[in-house]
N, C-alpha and C. Protein backbone atom coordinates (compact mmCIF):
# COMPACT_ATOMS: atom_id res chain seq x y z
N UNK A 1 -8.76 18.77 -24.41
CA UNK A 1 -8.06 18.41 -25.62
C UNK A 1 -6.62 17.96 -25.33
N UNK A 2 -5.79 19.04 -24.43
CA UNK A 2 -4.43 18.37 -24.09
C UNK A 2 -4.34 16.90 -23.65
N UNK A 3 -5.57 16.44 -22.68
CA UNK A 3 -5.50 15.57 -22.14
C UNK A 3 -5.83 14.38 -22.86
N UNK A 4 -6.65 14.49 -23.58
CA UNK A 4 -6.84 13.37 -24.97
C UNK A 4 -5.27 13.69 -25.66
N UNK A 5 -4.77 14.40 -26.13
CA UNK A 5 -3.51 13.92 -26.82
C UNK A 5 -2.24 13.65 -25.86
N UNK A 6 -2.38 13.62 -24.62
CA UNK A 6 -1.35 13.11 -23.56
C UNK A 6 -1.80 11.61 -23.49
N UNK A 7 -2.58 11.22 -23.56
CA UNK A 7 -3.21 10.15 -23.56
C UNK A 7 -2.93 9.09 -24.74
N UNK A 8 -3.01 9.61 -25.85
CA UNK A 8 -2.91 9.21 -26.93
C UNK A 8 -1.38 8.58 -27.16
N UNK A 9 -0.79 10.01 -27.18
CA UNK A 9 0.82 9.54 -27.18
C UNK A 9 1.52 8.75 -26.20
N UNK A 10 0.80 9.11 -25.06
CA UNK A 10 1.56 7.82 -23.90
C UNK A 10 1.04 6.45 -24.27
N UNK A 11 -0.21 6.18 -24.85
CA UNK A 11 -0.51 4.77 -25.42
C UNK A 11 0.38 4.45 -26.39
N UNK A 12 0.56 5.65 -27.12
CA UNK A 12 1.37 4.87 -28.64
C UNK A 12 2.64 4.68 -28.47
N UNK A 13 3.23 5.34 -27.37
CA UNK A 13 4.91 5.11 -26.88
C UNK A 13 4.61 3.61 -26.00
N UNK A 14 3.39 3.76 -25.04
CA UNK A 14 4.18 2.43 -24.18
C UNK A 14 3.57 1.29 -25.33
N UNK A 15 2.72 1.24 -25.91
CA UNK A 15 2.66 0.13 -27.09
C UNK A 15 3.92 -0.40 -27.96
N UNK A 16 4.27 1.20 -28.30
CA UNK A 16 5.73 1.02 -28.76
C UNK A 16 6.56 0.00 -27.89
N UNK A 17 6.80 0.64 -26.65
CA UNK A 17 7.76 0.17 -25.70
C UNK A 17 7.38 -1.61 -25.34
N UNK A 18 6.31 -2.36 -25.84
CA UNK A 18 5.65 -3.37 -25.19
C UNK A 18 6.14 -4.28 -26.72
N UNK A 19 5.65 -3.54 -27.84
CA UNK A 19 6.00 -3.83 -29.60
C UNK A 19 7.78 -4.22 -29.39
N UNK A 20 8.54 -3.44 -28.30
CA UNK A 20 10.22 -3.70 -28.82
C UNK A 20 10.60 -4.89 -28.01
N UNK A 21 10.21 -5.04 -26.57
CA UNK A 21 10.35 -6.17 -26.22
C UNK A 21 9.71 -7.51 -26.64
N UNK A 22 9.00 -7.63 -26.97
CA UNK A 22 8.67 -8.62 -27.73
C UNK A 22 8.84 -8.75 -29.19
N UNK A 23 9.55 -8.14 -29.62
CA UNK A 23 10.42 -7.99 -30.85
C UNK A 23 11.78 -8.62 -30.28
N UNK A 24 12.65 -8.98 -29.25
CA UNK A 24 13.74 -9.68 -28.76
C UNK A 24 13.41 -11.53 -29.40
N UNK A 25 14.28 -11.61 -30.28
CA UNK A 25 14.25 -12.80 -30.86
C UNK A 25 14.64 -13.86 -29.12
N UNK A 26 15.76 -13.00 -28.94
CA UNK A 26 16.40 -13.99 -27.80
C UNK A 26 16.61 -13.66 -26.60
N UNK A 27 14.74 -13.79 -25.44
CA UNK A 27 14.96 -13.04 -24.16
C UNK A 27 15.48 -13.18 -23.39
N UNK A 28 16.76 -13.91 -23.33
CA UNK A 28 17.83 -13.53 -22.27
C UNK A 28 18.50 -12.10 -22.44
N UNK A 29 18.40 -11.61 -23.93
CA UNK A 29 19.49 -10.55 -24.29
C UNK A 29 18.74 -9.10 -24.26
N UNK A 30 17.38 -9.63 -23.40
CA UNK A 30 16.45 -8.27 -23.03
C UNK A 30 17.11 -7.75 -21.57
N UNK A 31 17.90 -8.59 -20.97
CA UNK A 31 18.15 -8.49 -20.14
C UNK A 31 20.00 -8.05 -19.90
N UNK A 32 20.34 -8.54 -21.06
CA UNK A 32 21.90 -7.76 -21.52
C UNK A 32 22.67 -6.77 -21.75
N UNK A 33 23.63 -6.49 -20.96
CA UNK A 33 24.24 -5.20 -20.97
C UNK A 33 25.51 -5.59 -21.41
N UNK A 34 26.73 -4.44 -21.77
CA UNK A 34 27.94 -4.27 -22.89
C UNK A 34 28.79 -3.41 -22.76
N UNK A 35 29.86 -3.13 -22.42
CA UNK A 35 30.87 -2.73 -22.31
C UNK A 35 30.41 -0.71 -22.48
N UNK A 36 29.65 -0.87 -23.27
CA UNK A 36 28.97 0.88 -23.71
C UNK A 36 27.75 1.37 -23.31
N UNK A 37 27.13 -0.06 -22.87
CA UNK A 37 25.28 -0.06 -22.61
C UNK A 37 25.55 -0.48 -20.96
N UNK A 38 25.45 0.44 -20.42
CA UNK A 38 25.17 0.26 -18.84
C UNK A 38 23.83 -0.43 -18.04
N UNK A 39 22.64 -0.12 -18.92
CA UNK A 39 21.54 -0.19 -18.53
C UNK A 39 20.49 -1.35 -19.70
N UNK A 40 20.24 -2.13 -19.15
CA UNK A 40 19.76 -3.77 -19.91
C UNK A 40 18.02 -2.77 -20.78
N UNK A 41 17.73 -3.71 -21.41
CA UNK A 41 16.18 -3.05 -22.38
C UNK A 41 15.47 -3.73 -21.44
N UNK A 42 15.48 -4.81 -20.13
CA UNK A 42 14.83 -4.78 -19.11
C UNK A 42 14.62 -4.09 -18.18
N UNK A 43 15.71 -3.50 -17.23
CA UNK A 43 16.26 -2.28 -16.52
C UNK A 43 15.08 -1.05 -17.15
N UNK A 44 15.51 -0.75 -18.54
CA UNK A 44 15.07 0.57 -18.87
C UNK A 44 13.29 0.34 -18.74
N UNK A 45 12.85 -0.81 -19.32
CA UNK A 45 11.56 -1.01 -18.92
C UNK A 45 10.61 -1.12 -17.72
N UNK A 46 12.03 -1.69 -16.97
CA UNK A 46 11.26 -1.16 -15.63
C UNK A 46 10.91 -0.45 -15.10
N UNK A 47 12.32 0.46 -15.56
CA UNK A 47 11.93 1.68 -15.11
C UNK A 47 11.02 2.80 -15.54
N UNK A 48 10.59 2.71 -17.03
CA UNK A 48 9.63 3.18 -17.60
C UNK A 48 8.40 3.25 -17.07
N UNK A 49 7.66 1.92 -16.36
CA UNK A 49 6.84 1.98 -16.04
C UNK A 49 6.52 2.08 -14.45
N UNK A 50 7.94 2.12 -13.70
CA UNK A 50 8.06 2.83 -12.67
C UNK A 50 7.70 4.30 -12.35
N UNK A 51 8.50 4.90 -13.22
CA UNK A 51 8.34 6.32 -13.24
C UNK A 51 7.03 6.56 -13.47
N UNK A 52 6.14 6.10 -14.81
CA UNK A 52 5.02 6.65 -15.07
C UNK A 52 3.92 5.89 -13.95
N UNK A 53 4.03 4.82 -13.54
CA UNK A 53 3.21 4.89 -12.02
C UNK A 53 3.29 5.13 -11.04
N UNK A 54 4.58 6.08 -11.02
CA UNK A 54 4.77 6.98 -9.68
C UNK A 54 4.41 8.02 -9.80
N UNK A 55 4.43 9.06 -11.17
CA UNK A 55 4.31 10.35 -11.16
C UNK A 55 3.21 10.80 -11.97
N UNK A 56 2.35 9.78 -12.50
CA UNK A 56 0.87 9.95 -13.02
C UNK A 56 -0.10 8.77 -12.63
N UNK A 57 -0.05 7.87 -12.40
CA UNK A 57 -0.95 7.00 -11.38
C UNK A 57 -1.00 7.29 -10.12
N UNK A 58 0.32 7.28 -9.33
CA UNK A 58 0.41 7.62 -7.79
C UNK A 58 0.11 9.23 -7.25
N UNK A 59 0.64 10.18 -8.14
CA UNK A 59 0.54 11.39 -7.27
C UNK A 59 -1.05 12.10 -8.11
N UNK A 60 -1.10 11.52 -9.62
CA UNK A 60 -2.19 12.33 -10.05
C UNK A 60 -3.61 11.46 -9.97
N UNK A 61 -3.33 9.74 -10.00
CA UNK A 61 -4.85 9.13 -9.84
C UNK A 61 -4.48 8.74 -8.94
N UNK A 62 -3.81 8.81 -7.88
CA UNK A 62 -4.34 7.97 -6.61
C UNK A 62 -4.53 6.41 -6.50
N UNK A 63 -3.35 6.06 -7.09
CA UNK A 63 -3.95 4.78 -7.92
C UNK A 63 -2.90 3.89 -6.43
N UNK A 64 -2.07 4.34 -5.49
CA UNK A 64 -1.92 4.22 -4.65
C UNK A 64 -0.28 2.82 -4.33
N UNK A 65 0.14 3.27 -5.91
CA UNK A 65 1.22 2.68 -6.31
C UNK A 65 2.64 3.26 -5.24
N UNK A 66 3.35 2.04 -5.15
CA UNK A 66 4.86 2.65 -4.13
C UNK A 66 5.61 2.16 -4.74
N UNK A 67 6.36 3.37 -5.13
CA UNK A 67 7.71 3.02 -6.22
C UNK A 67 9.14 2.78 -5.32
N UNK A 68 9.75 1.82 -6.28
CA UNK A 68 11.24 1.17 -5.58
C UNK A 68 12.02 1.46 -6.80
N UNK A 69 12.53 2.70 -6.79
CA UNK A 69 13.34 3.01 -7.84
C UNK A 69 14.64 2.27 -8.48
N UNK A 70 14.97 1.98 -6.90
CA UNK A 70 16.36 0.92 -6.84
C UNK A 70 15.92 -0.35 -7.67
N UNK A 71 15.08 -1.20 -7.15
CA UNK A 71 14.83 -2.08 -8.21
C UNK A 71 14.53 -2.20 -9.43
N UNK A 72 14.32 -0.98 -9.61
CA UNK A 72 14.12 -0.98 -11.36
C UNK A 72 15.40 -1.10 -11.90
N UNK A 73 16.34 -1.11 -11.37
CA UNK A 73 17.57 -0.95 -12.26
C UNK A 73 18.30 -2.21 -11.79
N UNK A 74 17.92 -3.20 -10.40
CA UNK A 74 18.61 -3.74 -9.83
C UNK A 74 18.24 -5.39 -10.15
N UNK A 75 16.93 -5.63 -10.43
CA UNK A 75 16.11 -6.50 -11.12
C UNK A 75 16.45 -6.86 -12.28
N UNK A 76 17.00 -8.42 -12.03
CA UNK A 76 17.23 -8.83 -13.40
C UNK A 76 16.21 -10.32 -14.04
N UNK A 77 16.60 -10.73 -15.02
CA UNK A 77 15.83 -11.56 -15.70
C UNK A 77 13.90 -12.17 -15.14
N UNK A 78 13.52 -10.57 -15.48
CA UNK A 78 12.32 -10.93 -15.48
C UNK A 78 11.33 -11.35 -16.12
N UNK A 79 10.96 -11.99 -16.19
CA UNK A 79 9.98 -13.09 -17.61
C UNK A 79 9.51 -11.76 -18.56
N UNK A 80 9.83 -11.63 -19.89
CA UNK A 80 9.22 -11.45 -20.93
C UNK A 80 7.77 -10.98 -20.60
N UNK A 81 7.13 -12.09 -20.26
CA UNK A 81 5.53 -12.26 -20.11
C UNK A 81 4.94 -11.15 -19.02
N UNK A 82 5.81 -10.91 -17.38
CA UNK A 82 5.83 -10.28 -16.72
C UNK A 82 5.87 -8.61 -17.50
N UNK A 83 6.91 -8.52 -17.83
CA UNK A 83 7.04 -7.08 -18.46
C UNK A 83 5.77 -6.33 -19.22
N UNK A 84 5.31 -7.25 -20.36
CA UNK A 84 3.78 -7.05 -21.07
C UNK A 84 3.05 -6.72 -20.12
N UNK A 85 2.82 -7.76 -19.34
CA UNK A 85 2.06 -7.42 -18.41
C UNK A 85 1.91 -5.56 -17.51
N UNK A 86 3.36 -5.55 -17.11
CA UNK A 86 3.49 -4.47 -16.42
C UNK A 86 3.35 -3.59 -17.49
N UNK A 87 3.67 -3.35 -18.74
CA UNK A 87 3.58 -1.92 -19.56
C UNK A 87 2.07 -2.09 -20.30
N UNK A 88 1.15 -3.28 -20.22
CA UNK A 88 0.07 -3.22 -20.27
C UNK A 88 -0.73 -2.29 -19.06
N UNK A 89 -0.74 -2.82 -17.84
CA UNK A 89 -1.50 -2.19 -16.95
C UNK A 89 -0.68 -0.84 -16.67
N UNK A 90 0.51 -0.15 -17.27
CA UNK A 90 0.95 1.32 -16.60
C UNK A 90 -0.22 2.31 -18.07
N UNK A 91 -0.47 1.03 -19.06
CA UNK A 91 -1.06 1.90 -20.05
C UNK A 91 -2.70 2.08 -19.68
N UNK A 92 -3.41 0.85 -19.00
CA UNK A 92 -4.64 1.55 -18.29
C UNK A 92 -4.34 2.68 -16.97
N UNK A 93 -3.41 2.64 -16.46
CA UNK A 93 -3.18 3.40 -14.91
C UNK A 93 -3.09 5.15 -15.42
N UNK A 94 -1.96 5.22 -16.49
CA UNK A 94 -1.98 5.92 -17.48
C UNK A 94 -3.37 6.75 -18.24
N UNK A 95 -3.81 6.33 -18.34
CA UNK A 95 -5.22 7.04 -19.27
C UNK A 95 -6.09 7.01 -18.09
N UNK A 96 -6.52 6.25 -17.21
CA UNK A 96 -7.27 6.37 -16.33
C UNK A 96 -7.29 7.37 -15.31
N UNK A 97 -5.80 7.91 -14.53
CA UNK A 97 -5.53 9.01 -14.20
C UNK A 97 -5.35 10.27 -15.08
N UNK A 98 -5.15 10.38 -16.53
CA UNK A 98 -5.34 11.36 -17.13
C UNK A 98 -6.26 11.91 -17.97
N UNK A 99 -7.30 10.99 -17.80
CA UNK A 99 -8.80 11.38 -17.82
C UNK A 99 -9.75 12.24 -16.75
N UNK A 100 -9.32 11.66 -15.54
CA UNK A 100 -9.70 12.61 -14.90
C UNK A 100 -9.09 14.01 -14.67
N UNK A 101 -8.27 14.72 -15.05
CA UNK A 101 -7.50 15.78 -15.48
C UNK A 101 -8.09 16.50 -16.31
N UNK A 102 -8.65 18.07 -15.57
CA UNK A 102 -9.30 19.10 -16.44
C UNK A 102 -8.11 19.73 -17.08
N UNK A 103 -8.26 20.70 -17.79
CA UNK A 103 -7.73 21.47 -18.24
C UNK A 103 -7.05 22.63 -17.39
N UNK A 104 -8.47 22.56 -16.36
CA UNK A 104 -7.73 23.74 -15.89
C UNK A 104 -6.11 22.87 -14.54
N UNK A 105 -6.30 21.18 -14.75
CA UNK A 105 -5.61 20.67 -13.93
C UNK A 105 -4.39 20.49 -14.39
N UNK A 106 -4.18 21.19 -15.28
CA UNK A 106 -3.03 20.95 -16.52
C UNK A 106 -2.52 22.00 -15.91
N UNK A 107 -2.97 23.16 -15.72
CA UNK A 107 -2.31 24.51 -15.44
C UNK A 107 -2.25 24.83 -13.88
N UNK A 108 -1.97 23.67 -13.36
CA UNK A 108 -1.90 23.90 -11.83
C UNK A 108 -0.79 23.30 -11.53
N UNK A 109 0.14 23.72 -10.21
CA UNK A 109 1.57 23.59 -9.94
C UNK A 109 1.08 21.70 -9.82
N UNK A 110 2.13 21.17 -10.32
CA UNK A 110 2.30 19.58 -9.63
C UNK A 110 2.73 19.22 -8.25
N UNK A 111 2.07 18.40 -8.05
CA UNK A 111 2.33 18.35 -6.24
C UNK A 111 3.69 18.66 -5.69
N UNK A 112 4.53 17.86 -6.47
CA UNK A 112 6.12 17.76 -6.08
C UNK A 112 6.84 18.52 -6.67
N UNK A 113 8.63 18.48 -7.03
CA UNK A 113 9.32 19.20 -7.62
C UNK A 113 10.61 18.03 -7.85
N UNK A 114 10.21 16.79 -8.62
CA UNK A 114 10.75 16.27 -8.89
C UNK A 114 11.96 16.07 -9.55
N UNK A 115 12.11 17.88 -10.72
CA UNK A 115 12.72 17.97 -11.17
C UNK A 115 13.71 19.13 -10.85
N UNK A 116 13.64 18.86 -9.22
CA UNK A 116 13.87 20.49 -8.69
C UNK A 116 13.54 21.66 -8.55
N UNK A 117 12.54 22.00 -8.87
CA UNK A 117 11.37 23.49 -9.32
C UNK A 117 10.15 23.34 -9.70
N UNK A 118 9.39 24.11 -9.28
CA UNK A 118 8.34 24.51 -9.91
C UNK A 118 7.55 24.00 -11.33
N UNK A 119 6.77 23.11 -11.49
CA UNK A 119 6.05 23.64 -12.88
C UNK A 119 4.78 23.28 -12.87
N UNK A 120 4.22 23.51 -14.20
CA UNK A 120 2.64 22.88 -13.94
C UNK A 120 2.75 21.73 -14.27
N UNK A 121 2.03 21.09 -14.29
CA UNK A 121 1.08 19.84 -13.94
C UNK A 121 1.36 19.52 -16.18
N UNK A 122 0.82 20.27 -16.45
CA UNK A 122 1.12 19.95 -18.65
C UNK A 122 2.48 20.21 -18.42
N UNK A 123 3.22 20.83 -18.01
CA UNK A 123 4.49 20.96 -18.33
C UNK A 123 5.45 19.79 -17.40
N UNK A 124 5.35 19.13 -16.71
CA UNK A 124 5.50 17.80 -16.26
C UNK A 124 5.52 16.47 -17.11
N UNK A 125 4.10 16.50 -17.65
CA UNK A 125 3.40 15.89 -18.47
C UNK A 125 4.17 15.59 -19.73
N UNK A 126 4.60 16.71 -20.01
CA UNK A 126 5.25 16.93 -21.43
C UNK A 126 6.93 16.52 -20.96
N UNK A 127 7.20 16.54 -19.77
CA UNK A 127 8.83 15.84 -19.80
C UNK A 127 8.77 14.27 -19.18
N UNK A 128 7.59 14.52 -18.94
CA UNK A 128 7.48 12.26 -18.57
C UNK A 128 7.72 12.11 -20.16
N UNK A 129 6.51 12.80 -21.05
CA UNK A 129 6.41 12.18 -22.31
C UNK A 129 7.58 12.22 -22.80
N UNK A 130 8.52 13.12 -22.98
CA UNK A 130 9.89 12.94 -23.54
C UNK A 130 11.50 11.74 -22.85
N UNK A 131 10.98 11.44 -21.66
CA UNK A 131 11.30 10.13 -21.09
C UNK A 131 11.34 9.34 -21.41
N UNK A 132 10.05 9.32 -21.55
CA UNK A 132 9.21 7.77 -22.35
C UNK A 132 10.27 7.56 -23.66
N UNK A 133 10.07 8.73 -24.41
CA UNK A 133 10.51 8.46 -25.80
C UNK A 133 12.10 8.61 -25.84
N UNK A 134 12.83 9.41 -24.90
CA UNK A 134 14.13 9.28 -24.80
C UNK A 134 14.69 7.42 -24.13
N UNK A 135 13.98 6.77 -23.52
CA UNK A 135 14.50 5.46 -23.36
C UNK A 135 13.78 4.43 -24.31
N UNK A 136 12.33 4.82 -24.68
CA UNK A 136 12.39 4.03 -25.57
C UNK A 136 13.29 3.73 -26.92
N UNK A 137 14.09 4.95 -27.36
CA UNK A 137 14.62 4.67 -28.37
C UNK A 137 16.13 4.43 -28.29
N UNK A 138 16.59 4.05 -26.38
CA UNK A 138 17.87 3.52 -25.91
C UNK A 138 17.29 1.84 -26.32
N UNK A 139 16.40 1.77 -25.65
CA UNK A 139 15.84 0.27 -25.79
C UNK A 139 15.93 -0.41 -27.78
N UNK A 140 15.40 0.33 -28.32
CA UNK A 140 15.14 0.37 -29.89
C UNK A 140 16.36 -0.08 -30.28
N UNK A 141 18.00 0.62 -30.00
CA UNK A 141 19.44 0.54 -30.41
C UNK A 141 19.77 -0.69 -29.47
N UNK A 142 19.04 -0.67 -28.31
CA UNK A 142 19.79 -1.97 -27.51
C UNK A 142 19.70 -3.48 -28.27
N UNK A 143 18.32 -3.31 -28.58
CA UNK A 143 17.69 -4.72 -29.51
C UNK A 143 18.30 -4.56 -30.72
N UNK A 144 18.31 -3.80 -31.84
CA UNK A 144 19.38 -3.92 -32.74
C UNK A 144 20.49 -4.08 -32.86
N UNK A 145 21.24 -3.91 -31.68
CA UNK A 145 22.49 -3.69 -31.36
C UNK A 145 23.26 -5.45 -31.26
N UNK A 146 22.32 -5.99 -29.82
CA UNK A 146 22.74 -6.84 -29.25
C UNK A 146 21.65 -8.42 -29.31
N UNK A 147 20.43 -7.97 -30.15
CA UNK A 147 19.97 -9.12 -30.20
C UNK A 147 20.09 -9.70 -31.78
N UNK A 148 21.65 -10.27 -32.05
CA UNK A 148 21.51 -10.75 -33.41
C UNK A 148 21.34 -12.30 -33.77
């Protein structure tokens, strides 16, 4: 059951996240940063789907992804079209590795300690998901902000 609603909500955030960029009337300014905004609604997307195919495709499906963290932030004006693309396929990589995830795989330590310590495997789970939704809604203010 956890794993159907981890599933669920990571579809409806990166849909979200796929819904705001292509909501940019003017995609140069997906790529725009501002005197207060350090980090472009491209940047943050990259990195979105960096993170979630490093730390639930790569370490939990084996999906055999190698993350370049640096470039997610360092990468600029990447086609619109590209991006869909990429938060399309992190959303099959996404459900596909967390399908195979029992329950009882929820309650087992996560390989790494990414966050410095210890936790399980759902409790991981549950701070990617708040990631997700903590930059998606930097991205949300970036496009209101700066695409007028």
């Amino acid at each position: 059951m956890m794993t159907e609603s981890l599933q669920s909500l990571f579809t409806r955030d990166l849909n979200k996240l796929k819904t705001e960029i292509e909501s940019y009337r003017n995609e140069e300014i997906i790529w725009k940063t501002d005197k207060n905004i350090s980090n472009s609604a491209g940047n943050l997307c990259l990195h979105l789907v960096g993170n979630l195919n490093n730390y639930i495709g790569a370490t939990l499906g084996n999906s055999g992804y190698v993350r370049n963290r640096e470039l997610e932030f360092s990468l600029k004006d990447v086609p619109r079209t590209e991006l869909i693309q990429q938060i399309e396929s992190t959303i099959e990589i996404v459900n596909s590795s967390l399908e195979r995830l029992s329950p009882e795989d929820l309650q087992k330590e996560y390989p790494s300690e990414p966050l410095g310590y210890e936790m399980t495997t759902g409790y991981f789970m549950i701070h990617l998901f708040g990631h997700l939704s903590y930059h998606l809604g930097q991205i949300n203010y970036h496009r209101r902000l700066l695409d007028l």
